[in-house]
N, C-alpha and C. Protein backbone atom coordinates (compact mmCIF):
# COMPACT_ATOMS: atom_id res chain seq x y z
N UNK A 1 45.83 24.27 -168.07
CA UNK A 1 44.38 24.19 -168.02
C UNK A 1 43.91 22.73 -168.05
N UNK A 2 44.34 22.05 -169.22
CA UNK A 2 44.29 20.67 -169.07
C UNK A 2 44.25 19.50 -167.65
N UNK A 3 45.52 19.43 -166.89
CA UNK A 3 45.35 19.22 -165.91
C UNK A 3 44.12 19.63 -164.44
N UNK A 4 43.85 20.92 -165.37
CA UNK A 4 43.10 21.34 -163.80
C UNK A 4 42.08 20.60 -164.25
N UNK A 5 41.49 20.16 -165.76
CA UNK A 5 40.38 20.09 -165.81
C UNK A 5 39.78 18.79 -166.09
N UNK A 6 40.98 17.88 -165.56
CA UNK A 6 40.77 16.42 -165.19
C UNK A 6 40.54 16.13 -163.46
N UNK A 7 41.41 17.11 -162.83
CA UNK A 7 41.26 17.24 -161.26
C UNK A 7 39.60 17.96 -161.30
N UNK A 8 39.28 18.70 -161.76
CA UNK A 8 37.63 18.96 -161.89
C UNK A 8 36.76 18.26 -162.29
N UNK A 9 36.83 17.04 -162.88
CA UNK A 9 36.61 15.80 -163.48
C UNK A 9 36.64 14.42 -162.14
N UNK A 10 36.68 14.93 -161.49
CA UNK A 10 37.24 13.67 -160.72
C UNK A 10 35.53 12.85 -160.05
N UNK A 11 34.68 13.99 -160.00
CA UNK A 11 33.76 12.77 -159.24
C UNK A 11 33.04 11.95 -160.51
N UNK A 12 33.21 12.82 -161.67
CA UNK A 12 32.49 12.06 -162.79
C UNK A 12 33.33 11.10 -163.16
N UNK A 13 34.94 11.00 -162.85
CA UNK A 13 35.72 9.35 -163.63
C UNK A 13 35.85 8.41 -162.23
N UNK A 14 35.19 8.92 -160.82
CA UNK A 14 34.73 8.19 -159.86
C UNK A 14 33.38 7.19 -160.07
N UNK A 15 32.49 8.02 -160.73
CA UNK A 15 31.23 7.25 -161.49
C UNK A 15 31.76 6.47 -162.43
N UNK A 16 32.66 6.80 -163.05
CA UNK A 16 32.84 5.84 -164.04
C UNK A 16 33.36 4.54 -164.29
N UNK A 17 34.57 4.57 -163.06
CA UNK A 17 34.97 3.92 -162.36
C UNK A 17 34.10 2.82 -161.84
N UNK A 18 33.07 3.23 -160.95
CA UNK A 18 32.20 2.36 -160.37
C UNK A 18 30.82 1.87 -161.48
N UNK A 19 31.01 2.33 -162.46
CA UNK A 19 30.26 1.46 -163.09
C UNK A 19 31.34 0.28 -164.36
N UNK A 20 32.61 0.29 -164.04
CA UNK A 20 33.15 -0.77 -165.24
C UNK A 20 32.74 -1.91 -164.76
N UNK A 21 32.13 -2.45 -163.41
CA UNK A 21 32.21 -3.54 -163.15
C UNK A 21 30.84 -4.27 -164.37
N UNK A 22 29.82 -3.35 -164.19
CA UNK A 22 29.26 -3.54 -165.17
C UNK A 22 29.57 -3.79 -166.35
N UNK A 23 30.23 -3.22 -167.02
CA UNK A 23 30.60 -3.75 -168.40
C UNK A 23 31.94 -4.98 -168.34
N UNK A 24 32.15 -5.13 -167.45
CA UNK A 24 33.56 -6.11 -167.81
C UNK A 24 33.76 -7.50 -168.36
N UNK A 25 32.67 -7.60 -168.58
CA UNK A 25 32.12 -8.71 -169.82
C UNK A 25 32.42 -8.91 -171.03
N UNK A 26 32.28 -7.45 -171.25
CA UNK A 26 32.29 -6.91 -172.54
C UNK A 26 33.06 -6.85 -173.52
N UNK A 27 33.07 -7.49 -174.72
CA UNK A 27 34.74 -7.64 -175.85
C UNK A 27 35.14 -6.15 -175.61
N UNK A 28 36.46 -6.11 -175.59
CA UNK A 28 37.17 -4.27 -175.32
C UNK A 28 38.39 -4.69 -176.32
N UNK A 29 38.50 -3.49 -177.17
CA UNK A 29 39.69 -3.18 -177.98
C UNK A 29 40.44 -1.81 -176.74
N UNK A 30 41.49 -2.61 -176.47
CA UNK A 30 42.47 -1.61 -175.30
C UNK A 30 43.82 -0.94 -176.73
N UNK A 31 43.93 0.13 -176.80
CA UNK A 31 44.83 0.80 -177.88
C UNK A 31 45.42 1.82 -176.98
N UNK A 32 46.74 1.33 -176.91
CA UNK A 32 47.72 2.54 -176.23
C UNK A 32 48.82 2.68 -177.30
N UNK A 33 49.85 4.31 -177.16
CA UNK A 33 50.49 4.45 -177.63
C UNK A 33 51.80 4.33 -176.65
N UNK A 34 52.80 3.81 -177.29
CA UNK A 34 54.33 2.44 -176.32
C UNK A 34 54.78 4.16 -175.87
N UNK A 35 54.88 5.46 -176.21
CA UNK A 35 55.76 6.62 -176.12
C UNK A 35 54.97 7.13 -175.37
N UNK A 36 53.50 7.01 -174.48
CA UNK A 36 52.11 7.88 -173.97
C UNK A 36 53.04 8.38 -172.14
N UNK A 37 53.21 9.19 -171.83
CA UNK A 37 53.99 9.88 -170.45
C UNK A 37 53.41 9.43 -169.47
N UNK A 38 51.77 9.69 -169.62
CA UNK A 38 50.64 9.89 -168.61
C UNK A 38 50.36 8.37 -168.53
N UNK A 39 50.09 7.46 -169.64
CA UNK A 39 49.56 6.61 -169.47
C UNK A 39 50.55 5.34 -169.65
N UNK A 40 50.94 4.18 -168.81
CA UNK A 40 52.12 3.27 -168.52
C UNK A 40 51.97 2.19 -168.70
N UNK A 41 52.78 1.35 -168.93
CA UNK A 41 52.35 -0.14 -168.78
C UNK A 41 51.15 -0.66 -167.03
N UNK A 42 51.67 0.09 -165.84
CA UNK A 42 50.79 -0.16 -165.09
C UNK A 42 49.26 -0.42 -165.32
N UNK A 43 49.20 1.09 -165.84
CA UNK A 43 47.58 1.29 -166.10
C UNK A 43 46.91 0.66 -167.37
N UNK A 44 47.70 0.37 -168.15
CA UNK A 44 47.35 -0.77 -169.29
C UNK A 44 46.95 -1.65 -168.92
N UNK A 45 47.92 -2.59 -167.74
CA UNK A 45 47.47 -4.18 -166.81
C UNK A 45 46.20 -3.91 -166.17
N UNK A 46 45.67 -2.98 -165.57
CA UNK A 46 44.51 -2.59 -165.27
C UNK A 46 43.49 -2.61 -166.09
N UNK A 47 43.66 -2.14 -166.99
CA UNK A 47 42.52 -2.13 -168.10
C UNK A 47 42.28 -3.31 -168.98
N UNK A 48 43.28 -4.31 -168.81
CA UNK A 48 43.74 -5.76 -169.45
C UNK A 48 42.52 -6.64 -168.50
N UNK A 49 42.60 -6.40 -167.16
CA UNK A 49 42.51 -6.71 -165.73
C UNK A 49 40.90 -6.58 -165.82
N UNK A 50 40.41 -5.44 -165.94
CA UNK A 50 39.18 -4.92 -166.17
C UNK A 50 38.49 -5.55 -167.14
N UNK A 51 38.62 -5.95 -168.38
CA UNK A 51 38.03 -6.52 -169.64
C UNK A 51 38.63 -7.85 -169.63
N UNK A 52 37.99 -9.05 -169.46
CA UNK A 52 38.16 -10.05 -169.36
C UNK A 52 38.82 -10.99 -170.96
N UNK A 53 37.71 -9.80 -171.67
CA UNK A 53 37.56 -10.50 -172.91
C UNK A 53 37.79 -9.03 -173.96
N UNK A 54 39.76 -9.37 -174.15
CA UNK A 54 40.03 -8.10 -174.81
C UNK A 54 41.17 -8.12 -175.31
N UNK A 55 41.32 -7.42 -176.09
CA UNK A 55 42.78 -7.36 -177.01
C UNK A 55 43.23 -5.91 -177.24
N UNK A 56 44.91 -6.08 -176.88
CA UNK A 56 45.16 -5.00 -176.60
C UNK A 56 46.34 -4.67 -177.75
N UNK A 57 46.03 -3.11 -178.54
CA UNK A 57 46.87 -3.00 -179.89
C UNK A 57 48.05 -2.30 -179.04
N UNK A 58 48.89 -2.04 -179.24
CA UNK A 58 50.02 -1.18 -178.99
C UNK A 58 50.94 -0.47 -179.89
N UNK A 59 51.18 0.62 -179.93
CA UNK A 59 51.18 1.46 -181.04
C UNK A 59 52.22 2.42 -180.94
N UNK A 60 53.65 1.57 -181.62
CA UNK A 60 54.92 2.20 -181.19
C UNK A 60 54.88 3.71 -181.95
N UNK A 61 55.66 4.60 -181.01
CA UNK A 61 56.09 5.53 -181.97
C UNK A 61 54.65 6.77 -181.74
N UNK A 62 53.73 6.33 -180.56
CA UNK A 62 52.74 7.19 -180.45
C UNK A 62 52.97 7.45 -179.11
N UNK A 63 52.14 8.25 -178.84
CA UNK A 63 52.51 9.23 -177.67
C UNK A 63 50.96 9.00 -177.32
N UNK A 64 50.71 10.30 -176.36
CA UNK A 64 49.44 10.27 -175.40
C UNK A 64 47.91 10.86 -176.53
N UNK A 65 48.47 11.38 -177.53
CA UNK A 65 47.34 11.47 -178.04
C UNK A 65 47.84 10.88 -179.80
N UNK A 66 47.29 9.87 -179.65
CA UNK A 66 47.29 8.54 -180.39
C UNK A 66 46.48 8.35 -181.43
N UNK A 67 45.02 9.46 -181.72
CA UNK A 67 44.85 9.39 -183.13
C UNK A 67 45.25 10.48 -183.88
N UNK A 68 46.03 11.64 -183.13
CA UNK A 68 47.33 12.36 -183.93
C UNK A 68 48.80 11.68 -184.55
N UNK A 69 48.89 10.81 -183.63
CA UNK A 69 50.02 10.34 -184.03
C UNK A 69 49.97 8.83 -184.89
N UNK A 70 48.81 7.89 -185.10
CA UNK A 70 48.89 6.67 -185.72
C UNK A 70 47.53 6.39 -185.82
N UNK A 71 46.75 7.39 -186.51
CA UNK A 71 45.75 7.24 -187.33
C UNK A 71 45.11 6.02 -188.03
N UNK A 72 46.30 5.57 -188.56
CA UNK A 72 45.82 4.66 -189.38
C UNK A 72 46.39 3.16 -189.20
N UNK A 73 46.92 3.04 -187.56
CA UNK A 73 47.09 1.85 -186.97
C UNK A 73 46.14 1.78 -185.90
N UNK A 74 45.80 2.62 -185.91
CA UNK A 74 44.27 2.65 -184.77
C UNK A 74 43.25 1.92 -185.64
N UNK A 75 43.06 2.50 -187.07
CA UNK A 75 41.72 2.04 -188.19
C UNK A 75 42.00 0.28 -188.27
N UNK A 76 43.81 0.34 -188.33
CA UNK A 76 43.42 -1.51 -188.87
C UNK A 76 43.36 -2.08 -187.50
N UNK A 77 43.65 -1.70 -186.42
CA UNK A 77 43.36 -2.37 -185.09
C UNK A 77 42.25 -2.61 -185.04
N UNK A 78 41.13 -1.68 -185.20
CA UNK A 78 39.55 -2.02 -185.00
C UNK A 78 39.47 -2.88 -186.39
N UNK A 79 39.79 -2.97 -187.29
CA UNK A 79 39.55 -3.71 -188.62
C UNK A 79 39.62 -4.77 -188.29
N UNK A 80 40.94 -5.49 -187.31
CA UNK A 80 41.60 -6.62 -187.20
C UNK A 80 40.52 -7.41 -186.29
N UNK A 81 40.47 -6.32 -185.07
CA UNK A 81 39.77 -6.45 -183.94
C UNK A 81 37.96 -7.26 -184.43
N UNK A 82 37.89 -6.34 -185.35
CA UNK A 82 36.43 -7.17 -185.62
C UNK A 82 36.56 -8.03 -186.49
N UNK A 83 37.53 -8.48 -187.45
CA UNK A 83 37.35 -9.64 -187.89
C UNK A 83 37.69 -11.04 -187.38
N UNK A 84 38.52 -10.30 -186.07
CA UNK A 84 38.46 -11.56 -185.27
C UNK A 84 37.37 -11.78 -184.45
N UNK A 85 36.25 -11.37 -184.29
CA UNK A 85 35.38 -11.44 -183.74
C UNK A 85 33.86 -11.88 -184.57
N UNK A 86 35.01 -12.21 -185.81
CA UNK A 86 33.58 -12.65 -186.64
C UNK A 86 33.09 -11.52 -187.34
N UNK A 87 33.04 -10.37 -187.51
CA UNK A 87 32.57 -9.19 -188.09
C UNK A 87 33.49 -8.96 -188.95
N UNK A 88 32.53 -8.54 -190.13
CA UNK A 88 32.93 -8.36 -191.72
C UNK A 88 33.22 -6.54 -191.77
N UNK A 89 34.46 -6.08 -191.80
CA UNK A 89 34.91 -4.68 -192.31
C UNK A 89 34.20 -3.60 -193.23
């Protein structure tokens, strides 16, 4: 079901698509999990590619759904993420 219902999804991550140019300015916390099937180092460089101004956590030992599996390396990534950005936790 899953699959079908990303292929049913497709003109809305076409919109979405065409609007990153808009945001690509924008500070981006990029968080993948190193074990994710679907999602690769390719499509990571893309999203690196996309956000000019971004830091990317990587999160061994997680798979494709990544706040099941490292919960609480996701929390200090954004923790880290904003105190390097000057923002107080």
């Amino acid at each position: 079901m899953f699959p079908r219902e990303i292929v049913g999804s497709r003109t809305f991550l076409a919109e979405v698509e065409r609007g990153l140019e808009a945001v690509h300015d924008r500070p981006a916390l990029l968080v993948q999990g190193t074990k994710d099937v679907a999602f690769r180092a390719p499509q990571r460089r893309r999203w690196e590619q996309q956000f000019e101004d971004h830091r990317t956590a990587l999160l061994d030992d997680a798979g494709h759904y990544i706040q099941e599996d490292a919960a609480d390396e996701i929390v200090a990534a954004i923790i880290e993420w904003h105190k390097r950005r000057g923002h107080h936790a």
